[in-house]
N, C-alpha and C. Protein backbone atom coordinates (compact mmCIF):
# COMPACT_ATOMS: atom_id res chain seq x y z
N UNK A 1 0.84 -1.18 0.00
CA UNK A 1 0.00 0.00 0.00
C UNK A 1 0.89 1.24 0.00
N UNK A 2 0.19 2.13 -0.93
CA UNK A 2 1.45 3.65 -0.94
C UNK A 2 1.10 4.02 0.11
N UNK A 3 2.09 4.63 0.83
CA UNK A 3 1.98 5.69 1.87
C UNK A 3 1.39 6.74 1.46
N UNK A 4 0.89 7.46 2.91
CA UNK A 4 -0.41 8.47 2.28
C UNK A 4 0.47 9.57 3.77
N UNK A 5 1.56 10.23 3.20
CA UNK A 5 1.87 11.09 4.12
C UNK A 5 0.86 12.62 4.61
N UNK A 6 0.82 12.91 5.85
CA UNK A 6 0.70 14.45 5.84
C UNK A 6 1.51 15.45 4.53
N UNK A 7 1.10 15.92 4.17
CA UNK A 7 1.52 16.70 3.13
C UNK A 7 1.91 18.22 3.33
N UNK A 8 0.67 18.62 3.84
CA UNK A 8 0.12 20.29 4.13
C UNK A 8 -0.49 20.50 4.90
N UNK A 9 -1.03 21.54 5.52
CA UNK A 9 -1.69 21.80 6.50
C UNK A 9 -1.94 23.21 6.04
N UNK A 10 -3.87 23.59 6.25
CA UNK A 10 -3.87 24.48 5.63
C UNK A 10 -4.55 25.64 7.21
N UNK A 11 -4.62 26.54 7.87
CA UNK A 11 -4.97 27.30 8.95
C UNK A 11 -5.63 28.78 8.13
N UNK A 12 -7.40 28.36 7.98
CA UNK A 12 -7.87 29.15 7.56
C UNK A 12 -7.79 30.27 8.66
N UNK A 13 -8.33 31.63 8.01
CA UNK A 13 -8.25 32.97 8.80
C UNK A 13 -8.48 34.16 7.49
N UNK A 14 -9.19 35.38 8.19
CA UNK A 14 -9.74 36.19 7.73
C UNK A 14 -8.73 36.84 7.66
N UNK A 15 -8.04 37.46 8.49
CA UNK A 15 -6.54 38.37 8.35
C UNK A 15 -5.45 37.01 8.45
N UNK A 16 -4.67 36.91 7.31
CA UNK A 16 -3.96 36.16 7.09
C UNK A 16 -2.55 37.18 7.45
N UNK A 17 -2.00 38.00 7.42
CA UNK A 17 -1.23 38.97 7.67
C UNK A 17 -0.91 38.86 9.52
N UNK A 18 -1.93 39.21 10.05
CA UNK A 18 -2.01 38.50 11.42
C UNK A 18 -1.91 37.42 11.37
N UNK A 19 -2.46 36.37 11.31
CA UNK A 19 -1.97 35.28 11.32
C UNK A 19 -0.47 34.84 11.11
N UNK A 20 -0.05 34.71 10.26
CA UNK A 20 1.00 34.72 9.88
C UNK A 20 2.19 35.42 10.96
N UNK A 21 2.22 36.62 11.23
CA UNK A 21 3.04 37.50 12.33
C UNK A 21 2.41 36.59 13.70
N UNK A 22 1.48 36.65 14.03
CA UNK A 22 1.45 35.27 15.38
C UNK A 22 2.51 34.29 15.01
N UNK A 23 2.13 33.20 14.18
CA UNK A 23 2.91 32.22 13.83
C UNK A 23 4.41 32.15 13.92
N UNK A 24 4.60 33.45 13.20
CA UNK A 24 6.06 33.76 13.29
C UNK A 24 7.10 33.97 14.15
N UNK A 25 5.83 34.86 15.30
CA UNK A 25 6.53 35.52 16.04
C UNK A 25 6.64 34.52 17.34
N UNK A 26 5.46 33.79 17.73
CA UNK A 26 5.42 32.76 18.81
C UNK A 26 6.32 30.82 18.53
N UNK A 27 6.06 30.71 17.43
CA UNK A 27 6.52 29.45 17.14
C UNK A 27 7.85 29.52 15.73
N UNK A 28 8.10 30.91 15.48
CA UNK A 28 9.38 31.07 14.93
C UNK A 28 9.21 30.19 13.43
N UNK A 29 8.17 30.28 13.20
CA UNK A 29 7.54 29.33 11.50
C UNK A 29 8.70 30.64 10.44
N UNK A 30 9.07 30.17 9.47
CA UNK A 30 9.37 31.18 8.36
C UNK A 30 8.05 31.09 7.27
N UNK A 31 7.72 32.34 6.95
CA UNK A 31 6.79 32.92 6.00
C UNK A 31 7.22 33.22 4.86
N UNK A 32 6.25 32.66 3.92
CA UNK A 32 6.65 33.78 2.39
C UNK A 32 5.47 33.49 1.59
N UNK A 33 5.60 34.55 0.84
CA UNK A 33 4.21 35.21 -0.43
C UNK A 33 4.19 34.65 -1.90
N UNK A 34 3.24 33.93 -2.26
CA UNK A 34 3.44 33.06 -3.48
C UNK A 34 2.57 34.20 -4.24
N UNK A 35 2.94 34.85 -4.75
CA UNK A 35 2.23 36.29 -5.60
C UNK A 35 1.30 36.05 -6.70
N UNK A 36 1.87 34.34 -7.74
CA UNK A 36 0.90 34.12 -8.54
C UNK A 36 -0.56 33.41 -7.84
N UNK A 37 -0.62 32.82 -6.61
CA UNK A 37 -1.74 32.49 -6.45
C UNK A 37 -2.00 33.58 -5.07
N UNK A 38 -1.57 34.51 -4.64
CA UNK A 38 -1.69 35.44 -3.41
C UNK A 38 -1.94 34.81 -2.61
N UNK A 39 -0.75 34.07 -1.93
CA UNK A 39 -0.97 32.75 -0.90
C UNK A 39 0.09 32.61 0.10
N UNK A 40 -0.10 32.89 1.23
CA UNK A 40 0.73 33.02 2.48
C UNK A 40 1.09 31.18 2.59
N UNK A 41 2.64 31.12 2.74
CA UNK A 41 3.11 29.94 2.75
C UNK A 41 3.71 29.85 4.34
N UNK A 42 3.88 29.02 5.18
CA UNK A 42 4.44 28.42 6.08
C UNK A 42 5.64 27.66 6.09
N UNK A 43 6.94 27.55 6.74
CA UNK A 43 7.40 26.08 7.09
C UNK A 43 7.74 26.20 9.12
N UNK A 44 7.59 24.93 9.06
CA UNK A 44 8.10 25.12 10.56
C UNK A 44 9.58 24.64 10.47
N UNK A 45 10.04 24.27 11.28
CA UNK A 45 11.55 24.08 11.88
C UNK A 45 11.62 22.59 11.57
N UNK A 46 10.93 21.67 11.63
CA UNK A 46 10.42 20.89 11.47
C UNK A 46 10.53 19.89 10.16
N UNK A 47 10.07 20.83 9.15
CA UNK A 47 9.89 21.06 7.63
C UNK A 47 8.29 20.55 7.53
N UNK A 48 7.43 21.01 8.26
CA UNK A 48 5.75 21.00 7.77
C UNK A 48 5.58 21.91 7.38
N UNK A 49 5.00 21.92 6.42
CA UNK A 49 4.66 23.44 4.98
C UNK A 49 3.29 23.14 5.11
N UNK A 50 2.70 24.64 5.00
CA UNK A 50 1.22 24.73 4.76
C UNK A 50 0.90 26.29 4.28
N UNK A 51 -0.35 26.81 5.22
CA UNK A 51 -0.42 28.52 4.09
C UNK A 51 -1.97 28.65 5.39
N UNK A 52 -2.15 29.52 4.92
CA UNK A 52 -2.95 30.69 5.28
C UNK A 52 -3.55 31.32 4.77
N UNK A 53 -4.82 30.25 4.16
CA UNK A 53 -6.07 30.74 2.95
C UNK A 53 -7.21 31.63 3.76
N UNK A 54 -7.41 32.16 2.60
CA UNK A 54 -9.06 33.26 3.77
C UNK A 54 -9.95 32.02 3.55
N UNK A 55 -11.01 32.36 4.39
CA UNK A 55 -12.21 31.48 4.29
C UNK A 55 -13.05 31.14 2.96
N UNK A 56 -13.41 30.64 2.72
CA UNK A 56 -14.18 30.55 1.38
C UNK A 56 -15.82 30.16 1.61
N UNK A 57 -15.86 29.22 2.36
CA UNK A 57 -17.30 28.66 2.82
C UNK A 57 -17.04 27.77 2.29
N UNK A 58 -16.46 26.81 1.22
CA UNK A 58 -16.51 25.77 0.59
C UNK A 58 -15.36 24.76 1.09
N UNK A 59 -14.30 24.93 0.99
CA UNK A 59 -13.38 24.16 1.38
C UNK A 59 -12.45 24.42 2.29
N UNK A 60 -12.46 26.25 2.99
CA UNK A 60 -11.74 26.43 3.82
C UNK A 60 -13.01 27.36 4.87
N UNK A 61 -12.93 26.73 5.79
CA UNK A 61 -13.59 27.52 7.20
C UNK A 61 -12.80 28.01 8.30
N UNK A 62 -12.97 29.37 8.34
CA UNK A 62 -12.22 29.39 10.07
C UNK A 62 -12.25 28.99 10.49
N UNK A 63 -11.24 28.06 11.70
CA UNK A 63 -11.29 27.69 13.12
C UNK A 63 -11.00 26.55 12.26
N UNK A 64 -11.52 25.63 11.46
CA UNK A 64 -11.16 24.43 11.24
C UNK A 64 -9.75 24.42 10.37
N UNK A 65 -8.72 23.92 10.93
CA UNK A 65 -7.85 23.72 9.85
C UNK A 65 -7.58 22.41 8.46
N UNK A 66 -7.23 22.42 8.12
CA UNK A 66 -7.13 21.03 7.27
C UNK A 66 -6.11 20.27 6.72
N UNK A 67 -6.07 18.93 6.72
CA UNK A 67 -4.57 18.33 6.95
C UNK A 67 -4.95 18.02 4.99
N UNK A 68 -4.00 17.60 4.96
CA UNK A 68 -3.50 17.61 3.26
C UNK A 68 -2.88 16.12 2.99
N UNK A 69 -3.34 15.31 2.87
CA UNK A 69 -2.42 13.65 2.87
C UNK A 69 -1.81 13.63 1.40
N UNK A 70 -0.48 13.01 1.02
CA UNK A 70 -0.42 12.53 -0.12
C UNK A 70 -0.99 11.47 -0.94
N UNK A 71 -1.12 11.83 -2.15
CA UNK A 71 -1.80 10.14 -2.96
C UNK A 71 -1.43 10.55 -4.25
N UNK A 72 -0.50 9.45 -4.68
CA UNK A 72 -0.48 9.15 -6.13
C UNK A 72 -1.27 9.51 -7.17
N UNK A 73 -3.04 8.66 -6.88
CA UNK A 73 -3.84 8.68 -7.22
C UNK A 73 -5.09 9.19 -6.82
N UNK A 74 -5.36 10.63 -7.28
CA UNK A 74 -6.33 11.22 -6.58
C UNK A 74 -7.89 10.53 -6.89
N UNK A 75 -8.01 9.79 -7.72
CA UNK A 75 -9.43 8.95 -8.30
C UNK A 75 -9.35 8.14 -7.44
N UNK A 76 -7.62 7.19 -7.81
CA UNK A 76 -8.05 6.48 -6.78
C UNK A 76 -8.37 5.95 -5.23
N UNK A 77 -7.91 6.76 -4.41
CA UNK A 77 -7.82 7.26 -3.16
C UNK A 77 -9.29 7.69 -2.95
N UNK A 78 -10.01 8.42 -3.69
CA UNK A 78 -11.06 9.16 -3.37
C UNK A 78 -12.13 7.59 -3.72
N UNK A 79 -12.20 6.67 -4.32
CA UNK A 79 -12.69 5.32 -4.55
C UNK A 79 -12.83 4.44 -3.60
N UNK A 80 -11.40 4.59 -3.08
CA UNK A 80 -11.47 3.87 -1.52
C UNK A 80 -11.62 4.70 -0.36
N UNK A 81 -11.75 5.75 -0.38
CA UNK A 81 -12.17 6.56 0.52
C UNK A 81 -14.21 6.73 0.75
N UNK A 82 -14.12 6.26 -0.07
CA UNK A 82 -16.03 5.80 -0.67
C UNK A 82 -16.01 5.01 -0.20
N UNK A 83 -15.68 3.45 -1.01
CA UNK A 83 -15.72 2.13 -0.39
C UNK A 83 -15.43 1.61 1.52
N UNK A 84 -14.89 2.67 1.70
CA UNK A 84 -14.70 2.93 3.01
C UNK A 84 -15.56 3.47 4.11
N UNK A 85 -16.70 3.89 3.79
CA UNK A 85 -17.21 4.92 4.01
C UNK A 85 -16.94 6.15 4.49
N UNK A 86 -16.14 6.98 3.66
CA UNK A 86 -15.91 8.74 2.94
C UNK A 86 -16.71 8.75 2.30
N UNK A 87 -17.03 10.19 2.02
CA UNK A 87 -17.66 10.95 1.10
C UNK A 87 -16.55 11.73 0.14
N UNK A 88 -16.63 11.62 -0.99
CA UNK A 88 -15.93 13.13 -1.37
C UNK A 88 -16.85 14.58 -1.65
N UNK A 89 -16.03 15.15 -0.96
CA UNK A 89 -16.67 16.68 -1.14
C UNK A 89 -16.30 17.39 -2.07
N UNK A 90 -15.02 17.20 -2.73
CA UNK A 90 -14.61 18.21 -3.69
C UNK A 90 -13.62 17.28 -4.67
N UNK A 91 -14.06 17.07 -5.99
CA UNK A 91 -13.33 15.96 -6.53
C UNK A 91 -11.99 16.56 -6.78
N UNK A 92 -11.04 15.83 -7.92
CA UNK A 92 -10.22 16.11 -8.30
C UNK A 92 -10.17 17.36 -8.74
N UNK A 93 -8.92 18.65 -8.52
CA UNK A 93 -9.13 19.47 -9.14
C UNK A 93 -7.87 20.19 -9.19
N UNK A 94 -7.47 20.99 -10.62
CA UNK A 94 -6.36 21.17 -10.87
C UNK A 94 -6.30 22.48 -10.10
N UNK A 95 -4.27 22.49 -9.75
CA UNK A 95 -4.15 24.38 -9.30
C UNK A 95 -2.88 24.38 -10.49
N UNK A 96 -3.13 25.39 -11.40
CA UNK A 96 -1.94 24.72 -12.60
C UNK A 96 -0.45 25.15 -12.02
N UNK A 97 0.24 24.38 -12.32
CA UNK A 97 1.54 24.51 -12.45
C UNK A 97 2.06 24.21 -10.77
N UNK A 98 1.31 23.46 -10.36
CA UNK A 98 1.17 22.90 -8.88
C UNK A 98 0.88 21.36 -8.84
N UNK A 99 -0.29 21.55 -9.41
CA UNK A 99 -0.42 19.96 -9.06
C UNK A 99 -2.26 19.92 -8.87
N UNK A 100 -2.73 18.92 -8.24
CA UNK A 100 -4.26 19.05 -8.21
C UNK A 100 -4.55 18.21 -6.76
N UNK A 101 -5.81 18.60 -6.14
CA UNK A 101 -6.66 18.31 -4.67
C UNK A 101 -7.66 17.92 -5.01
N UNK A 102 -7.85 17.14 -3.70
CA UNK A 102 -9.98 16.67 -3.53
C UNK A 102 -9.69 17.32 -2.31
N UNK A 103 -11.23 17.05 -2.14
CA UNK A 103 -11.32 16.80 -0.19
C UNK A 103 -12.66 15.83 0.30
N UNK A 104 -12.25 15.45 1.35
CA UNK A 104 -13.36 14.20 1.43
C UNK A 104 -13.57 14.55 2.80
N UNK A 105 -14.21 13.81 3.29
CA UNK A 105 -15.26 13.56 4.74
C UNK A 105 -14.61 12.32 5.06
N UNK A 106 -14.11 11.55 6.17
CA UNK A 106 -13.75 10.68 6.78
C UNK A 106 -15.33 9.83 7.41
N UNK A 107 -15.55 8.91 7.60
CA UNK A 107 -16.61 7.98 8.60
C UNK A 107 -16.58 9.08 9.72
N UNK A 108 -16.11 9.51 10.73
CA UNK A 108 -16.30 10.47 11.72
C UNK A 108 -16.70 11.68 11.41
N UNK A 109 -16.57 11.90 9.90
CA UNK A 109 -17.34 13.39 10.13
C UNK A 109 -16.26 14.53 9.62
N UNK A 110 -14.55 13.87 9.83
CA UNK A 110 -13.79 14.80 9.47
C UNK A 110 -13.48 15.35 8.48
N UNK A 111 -12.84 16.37 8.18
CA UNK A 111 -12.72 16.87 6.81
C UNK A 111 -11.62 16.74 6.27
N UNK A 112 -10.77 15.79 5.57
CA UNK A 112 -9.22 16.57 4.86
C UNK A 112 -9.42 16.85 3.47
N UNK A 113 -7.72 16.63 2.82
CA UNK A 113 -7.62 16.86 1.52
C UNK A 113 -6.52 15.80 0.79
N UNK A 114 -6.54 16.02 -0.24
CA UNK A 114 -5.58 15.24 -0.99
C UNK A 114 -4.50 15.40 -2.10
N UNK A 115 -3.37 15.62 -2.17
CA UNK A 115 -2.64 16.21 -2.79
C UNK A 115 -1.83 15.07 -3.57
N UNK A 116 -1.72 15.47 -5.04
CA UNK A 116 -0.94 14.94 -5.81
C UNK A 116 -0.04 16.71 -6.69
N UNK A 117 1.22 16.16 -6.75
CA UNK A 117 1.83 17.12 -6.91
C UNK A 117 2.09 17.32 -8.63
N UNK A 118 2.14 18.45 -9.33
CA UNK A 118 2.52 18.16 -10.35
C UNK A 118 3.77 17.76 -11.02
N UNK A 119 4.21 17.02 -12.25
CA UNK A 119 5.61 16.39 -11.88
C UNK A 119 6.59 17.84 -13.00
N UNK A 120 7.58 17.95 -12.22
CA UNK A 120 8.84 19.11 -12.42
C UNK A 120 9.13 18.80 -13.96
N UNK A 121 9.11 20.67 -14.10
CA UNK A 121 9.09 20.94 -15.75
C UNK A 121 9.46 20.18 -16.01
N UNK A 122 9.96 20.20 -17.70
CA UNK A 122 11.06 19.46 -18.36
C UNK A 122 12.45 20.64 -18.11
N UNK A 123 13.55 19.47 -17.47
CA UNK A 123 14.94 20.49 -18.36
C UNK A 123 15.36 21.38 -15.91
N UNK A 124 14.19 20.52 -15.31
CA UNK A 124 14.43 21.14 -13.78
C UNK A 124 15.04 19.57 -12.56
């Protein structure tokens, strides 16, 4: 069976700017600004990477954060995540020049996501 690592971690919030300066300033995370998608990035000390999306109502809510697992296969993961009893909430879906996410519902109710990465230009 592939391993299905933590990937990301995403800590919704309305002022992401605050956020971010908390983070920084209490747990010493390094920050930086991905300008083509206007997206506050994270790492800890650690090396766990995640970001600091505003709320959307759809896939990111305040207060709830969301863990990010890896999978090869985002169809197929989201298949056995059914057969399992999951739901998916948000199928496959591209972020270009990144890679593409779902997000599903766990049997308990929980919410994550699923990340397959896109594979590095040609010629990198």
């Amino acid at each position: 069976m592939a391993q299905r690592s933590i990937i990301h971690l995403e800590l919704p919030t309305r002022d992401r700017d605050a956020s971010a300066t908390f983070y920084q300033a209490v747990f010493g995370w390094q920050i930086r600004h991905n300008s083509t998608y206007d997206y506050l990035y994270f790492e800890t000390q650690d090396g766990i990477h995640g970001g600091f999306p505003g709320p959307d109502g759809q896939s990111q809510r305040e207060g709830e954060p969301l863990i990010y697992l890896a999978s090869e296969d985002i169809e197929a993961t989201l298949a056995a995540i059914e057969a399992h009893g999951g739901r998916c909430l948000i199928p496959k879906t591209e972020i270009p020049g990144l890679g593409w996410w779902a997000l599903f519902r766990d049997p308990a109710g929980n919410r994550l996501g699923l990340f397959t990465p896109a594979p590095p230009a040609p010629g990198k």
